[in-house]
C-alpha atoms as a PDB file:
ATOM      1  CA  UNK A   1      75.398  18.016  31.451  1.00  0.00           C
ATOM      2  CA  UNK A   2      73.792  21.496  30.645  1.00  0.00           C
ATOM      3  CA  UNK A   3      73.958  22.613  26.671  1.00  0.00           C
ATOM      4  CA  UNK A   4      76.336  25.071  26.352  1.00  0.00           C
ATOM      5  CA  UNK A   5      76.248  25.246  22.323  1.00  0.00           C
ATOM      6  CA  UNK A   6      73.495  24.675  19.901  1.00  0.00           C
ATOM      7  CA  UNK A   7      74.677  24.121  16.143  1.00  0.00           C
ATOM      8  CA  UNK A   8      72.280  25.262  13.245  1.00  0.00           C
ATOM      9  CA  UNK A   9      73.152  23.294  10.093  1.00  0.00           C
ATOM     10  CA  UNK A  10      71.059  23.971   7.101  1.00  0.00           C
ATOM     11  CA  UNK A  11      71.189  25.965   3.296  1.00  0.00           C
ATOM     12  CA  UNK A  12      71.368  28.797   2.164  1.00  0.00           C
ATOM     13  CA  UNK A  13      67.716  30.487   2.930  1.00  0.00           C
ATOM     14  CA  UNK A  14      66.973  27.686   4.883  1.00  0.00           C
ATOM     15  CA  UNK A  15      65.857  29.856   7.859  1.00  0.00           C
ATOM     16  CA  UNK A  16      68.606  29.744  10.074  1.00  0.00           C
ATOM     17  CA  UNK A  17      69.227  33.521  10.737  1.00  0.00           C
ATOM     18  CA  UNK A  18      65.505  33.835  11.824  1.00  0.00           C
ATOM     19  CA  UNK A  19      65.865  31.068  14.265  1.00  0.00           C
ATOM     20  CA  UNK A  20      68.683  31.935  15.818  1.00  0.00           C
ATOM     21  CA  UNK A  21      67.129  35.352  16.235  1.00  0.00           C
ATOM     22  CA  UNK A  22      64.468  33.533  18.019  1.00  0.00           C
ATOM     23  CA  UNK A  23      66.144  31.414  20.067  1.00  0.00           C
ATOM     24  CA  UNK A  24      67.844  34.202  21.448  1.00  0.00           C
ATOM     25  CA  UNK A  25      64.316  36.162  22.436  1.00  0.00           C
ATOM     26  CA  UNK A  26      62.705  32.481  23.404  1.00  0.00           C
ATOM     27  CA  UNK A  27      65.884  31.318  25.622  1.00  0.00           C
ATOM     28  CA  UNK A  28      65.961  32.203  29.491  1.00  0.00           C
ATOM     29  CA  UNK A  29      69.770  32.818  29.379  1.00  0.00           C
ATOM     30  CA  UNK A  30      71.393  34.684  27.088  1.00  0.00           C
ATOM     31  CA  UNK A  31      72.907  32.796  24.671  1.00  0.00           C
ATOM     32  CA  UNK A  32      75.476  34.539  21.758  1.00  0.00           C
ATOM     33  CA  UNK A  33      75.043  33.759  17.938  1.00  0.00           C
ATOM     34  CA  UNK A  34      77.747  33.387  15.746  1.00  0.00           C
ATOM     35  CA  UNK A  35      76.787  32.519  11.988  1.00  0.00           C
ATOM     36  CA  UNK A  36      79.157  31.084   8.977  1.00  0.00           C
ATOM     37  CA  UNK A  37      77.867  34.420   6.997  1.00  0.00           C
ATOM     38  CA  UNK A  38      79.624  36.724   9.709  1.00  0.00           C
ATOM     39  CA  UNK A  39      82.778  34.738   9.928  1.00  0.00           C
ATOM     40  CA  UNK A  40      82.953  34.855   5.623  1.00  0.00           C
ATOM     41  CA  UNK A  41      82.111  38.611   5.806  1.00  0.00           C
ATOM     42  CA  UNK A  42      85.171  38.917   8.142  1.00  0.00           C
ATOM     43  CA  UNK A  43      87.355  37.383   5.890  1.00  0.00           C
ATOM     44  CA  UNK A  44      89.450  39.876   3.376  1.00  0.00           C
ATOM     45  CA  UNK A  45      88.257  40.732   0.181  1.00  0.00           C
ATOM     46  CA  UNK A  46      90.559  38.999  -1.649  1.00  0.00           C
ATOM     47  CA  UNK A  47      89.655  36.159  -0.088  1.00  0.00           C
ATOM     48  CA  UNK A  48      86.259  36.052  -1.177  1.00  0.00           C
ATOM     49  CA  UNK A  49      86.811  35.548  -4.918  1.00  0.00           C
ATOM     50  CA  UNK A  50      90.058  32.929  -4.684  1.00  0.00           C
ATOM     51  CA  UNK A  51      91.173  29.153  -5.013  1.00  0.00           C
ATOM     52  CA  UNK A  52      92.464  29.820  -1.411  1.00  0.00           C
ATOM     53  CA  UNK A  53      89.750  31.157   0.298  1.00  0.00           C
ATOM     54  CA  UNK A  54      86.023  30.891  -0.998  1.00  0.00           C
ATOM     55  CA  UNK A  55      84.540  30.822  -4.486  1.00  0.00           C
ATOM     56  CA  UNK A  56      80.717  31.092  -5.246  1.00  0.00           C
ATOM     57  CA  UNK A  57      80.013  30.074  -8.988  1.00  0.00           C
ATOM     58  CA  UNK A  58      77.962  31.603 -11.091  1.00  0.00           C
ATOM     59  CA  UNK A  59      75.427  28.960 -10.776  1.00  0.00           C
ATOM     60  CA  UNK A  60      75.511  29.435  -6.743  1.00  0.00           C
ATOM     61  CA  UNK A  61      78.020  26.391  -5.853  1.00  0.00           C
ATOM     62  CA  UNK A  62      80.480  27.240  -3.365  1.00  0.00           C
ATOM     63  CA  UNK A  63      84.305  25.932  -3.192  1.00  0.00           C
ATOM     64  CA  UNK A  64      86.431  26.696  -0.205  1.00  0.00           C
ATOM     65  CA  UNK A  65      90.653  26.528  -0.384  1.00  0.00           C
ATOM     66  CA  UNK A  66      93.428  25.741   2.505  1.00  0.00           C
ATOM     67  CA  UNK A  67      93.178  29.296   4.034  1.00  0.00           C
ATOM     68  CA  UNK A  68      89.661  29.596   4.067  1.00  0.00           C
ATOM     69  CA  UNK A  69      89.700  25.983   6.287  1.00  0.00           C
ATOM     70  CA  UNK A  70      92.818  27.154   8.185  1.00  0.00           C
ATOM     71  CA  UNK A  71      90.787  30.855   9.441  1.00  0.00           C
ATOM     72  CA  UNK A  72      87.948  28.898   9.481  1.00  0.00           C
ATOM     73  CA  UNK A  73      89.776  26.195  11.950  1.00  0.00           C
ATOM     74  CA  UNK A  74      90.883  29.396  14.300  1.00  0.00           C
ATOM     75  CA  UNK A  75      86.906  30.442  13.964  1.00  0.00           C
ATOM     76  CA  UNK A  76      85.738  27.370  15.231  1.00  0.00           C
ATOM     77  CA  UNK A  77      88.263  27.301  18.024  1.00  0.00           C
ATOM     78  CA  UNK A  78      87.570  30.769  19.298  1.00  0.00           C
ATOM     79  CA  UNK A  79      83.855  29.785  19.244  1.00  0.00           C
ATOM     80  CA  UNK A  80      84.642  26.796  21.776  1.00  0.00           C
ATOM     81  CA  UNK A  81      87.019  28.753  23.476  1.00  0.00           C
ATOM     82  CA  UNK A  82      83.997  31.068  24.408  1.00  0.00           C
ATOM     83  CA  UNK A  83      82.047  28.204  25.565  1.00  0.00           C
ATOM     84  CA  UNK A  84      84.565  26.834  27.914  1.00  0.00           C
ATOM     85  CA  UNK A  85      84.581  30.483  29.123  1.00  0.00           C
ATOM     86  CA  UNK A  86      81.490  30.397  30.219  1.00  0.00           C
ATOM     87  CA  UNK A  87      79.227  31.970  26.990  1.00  0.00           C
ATOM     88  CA  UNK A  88      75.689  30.226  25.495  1.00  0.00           C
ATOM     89  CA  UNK A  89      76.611  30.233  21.877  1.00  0.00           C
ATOM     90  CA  UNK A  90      74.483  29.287  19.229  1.00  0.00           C
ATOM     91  CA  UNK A  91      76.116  28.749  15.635  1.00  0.00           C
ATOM     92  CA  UNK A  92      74.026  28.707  12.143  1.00  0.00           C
ATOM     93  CA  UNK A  93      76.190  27.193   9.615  1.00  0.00           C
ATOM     94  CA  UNK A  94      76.400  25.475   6.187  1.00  0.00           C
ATOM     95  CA  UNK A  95      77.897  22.000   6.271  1.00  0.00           C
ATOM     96  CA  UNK A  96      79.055  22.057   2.763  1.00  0.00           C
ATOM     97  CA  UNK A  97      81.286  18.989   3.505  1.00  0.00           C
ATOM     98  CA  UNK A  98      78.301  17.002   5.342  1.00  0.00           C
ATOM     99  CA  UNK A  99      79.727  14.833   7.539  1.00  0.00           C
ATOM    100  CA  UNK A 100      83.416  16.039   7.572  1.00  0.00           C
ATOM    101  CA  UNK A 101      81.828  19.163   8.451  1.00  0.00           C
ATOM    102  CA  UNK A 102      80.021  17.918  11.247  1.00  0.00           C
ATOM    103  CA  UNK A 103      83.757  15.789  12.178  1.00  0.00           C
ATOM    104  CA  UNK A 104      85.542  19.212  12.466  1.00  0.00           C
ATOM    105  CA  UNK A 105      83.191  20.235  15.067  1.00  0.00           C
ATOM    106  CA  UNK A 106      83.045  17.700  16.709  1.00  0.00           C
ATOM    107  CA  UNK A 107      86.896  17.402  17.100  1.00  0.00           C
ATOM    108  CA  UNK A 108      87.029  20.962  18.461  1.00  0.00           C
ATOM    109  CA  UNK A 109      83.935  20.611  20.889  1.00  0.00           C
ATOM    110  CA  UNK A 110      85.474  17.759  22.542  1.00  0.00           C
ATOM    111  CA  UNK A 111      83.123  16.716  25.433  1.00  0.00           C
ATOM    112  CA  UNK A 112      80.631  19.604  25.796  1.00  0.00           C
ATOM    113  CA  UNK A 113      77.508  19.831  25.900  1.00  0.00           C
ATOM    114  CA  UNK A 114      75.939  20.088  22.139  1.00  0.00           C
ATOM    115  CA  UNK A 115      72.567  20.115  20.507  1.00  0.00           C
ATOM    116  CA  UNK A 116      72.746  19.469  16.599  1.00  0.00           C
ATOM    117  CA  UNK A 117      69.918  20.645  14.744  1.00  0.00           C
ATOM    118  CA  UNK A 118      69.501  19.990  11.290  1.00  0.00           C
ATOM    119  CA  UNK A 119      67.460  22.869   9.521  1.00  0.00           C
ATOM    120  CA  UNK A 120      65.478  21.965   6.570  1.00  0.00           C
ATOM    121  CA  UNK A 121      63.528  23.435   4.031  1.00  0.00           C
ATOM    122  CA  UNK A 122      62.209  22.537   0.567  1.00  0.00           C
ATOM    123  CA  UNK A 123      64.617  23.623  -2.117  1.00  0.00           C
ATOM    124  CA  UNK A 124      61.606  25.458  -3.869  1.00  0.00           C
ATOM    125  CA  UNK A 125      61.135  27.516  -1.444  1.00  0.00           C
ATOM    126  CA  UNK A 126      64.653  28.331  -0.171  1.00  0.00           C
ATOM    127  CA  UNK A 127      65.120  29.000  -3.781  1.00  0.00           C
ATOM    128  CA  UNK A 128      62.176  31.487  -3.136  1.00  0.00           C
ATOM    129  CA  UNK A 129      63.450  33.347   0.002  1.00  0.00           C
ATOM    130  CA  UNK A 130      67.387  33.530  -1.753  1.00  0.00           C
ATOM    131  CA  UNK A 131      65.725  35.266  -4.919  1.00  0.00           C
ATOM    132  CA  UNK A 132      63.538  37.475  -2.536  1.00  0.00           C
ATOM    133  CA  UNK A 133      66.705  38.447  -0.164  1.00  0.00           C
ATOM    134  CA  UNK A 134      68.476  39.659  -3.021  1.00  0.00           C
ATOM    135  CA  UNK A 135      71.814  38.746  -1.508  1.00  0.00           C
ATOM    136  CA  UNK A 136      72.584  35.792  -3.050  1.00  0.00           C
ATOM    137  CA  UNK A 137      73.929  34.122  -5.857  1.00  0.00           C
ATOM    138  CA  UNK A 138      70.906  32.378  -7.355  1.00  0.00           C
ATOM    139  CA  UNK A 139      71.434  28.599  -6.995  1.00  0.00           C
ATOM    140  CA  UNK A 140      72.969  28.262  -4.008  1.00  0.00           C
ATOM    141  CA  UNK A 141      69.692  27.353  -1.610  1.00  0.00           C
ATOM    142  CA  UNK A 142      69.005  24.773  -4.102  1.00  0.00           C
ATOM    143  CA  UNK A 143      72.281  23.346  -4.594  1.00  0.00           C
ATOM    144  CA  UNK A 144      72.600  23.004  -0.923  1.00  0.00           C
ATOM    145  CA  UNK A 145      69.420  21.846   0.530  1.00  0.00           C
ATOM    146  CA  UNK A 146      70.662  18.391   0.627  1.00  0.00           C
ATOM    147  CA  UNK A 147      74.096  17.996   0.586  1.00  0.00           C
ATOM    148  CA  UNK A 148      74.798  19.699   3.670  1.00  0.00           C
ATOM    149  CA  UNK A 149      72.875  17.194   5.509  1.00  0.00           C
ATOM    150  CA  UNK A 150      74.715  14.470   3.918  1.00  0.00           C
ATOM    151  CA  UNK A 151      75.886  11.729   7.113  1.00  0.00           C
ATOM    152  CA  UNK A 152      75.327  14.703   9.439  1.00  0.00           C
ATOM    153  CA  UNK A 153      74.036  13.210  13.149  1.00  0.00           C
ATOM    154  CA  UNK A 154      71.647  15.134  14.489  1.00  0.00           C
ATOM    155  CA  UNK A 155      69.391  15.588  17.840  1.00  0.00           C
ATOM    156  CA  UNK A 156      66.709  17.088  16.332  1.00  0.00           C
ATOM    157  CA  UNK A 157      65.455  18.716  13.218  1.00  0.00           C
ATOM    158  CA  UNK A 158      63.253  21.360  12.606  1.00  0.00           C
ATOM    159  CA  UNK A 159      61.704  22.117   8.335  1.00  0.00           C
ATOM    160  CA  UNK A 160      60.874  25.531   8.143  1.00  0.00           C
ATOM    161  CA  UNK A 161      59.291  25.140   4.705  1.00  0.00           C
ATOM    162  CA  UNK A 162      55.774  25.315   6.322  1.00  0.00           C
ATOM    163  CA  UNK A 163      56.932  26.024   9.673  1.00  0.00           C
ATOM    164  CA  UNK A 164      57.453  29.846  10.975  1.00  0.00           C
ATOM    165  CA  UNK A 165      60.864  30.596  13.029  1.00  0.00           C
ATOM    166  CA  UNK A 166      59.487  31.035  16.053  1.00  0.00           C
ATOM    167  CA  UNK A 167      57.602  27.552  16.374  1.00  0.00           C
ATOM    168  CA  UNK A 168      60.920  26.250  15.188  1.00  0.00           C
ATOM    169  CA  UNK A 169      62.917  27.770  17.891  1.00  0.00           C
ATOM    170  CA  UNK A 170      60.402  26.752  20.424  1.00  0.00           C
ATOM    171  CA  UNK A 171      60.766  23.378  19.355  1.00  0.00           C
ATOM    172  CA  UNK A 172      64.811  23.924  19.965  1.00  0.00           C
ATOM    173  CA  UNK A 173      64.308  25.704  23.128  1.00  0.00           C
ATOM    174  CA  UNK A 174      62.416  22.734  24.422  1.00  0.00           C
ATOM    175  CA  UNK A 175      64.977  20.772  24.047  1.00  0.00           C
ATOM    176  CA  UNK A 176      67.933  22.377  25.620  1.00  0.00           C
ATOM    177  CA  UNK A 177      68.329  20.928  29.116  1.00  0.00           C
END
């Protein structure tokens, strides 16, 4: 069965934007990318700073509440909905639940066509990149560097830590059948 959906997991300044961005030049087809930053950007404002929706700490940790998993459930179904349309679709997300994360997915996706790529990078230097974006809560790349790869399955994984985007989506590329 062709891939029809390639899921990014990785941290916060972990190098998942620049992949995808890659991917999407290095890929034949065109393929669309959908990232766990847009969908919490499209979220209302007041659900950015509450027990409902999604917290960041001060100390970069972030908590997510019963609507935040309920939009993020319709998110997640629209995505596959586009894939069983017809659409390429690669996602970047954060797995802050490891596994369960991974579960959720999986429970959506049903039977298609998936490759899971973990994306790693040395908390050092994620912790490098976040404080050189300047969009970030410090503390964040470090505090999830490991734990969103917790029990997560993957096909492949790629460590951008001394490894530029584009190799990394190469290496991706290669794989999709």
């Amino acid at each position: 069965m062709a891939t029809q959906m390639i899921i990014l997991n990785g941290g916060s300044s972990s190098g998942k934007s620049g992949i995808v961005r890659c991917l999407q030049a290095v890929l034949p087809d065109p393929w669309l990318a959908f990232g766990v930053d847009s969908f919490v950007d499209a979220m209302p404002a007041k659900m950015q700073a509450s027990d409902a929706g999604i917290e960041i700490a001060a100390d970069g940790r972030v908590s997510v509440g019963a609507d935040f998993r309920a939009l993020e459930a319709a998110w997640t179904e629209g995505i596959v909905a586009m894939v069983g349309a017809g659409a390429r679709v690669i996602v970047d997300d954060v797995f802050l639940g490891g596994a369960a994360s991974q579960q959720r997915w999986q429970k959506a996706l049903g039977g298609m066509a998936v490759l899971w790529v973990g994306v790693r990078c040395e908390s050092a230097v994620a912790a490098g990149r976040e404080v050189a974006r300047g969009d970030r809560v410090q503390g964040m790349a470090s505090s999830q560097a490991d734990v969103v790869h917790r029990g997560v399955i993957y096909d492949l994984e790629v460590d951008t830590t001394h490894t530029e985007s584009l190799v990394c989506a190469r290496t991706i590329a290669a794989h999709v059948s």
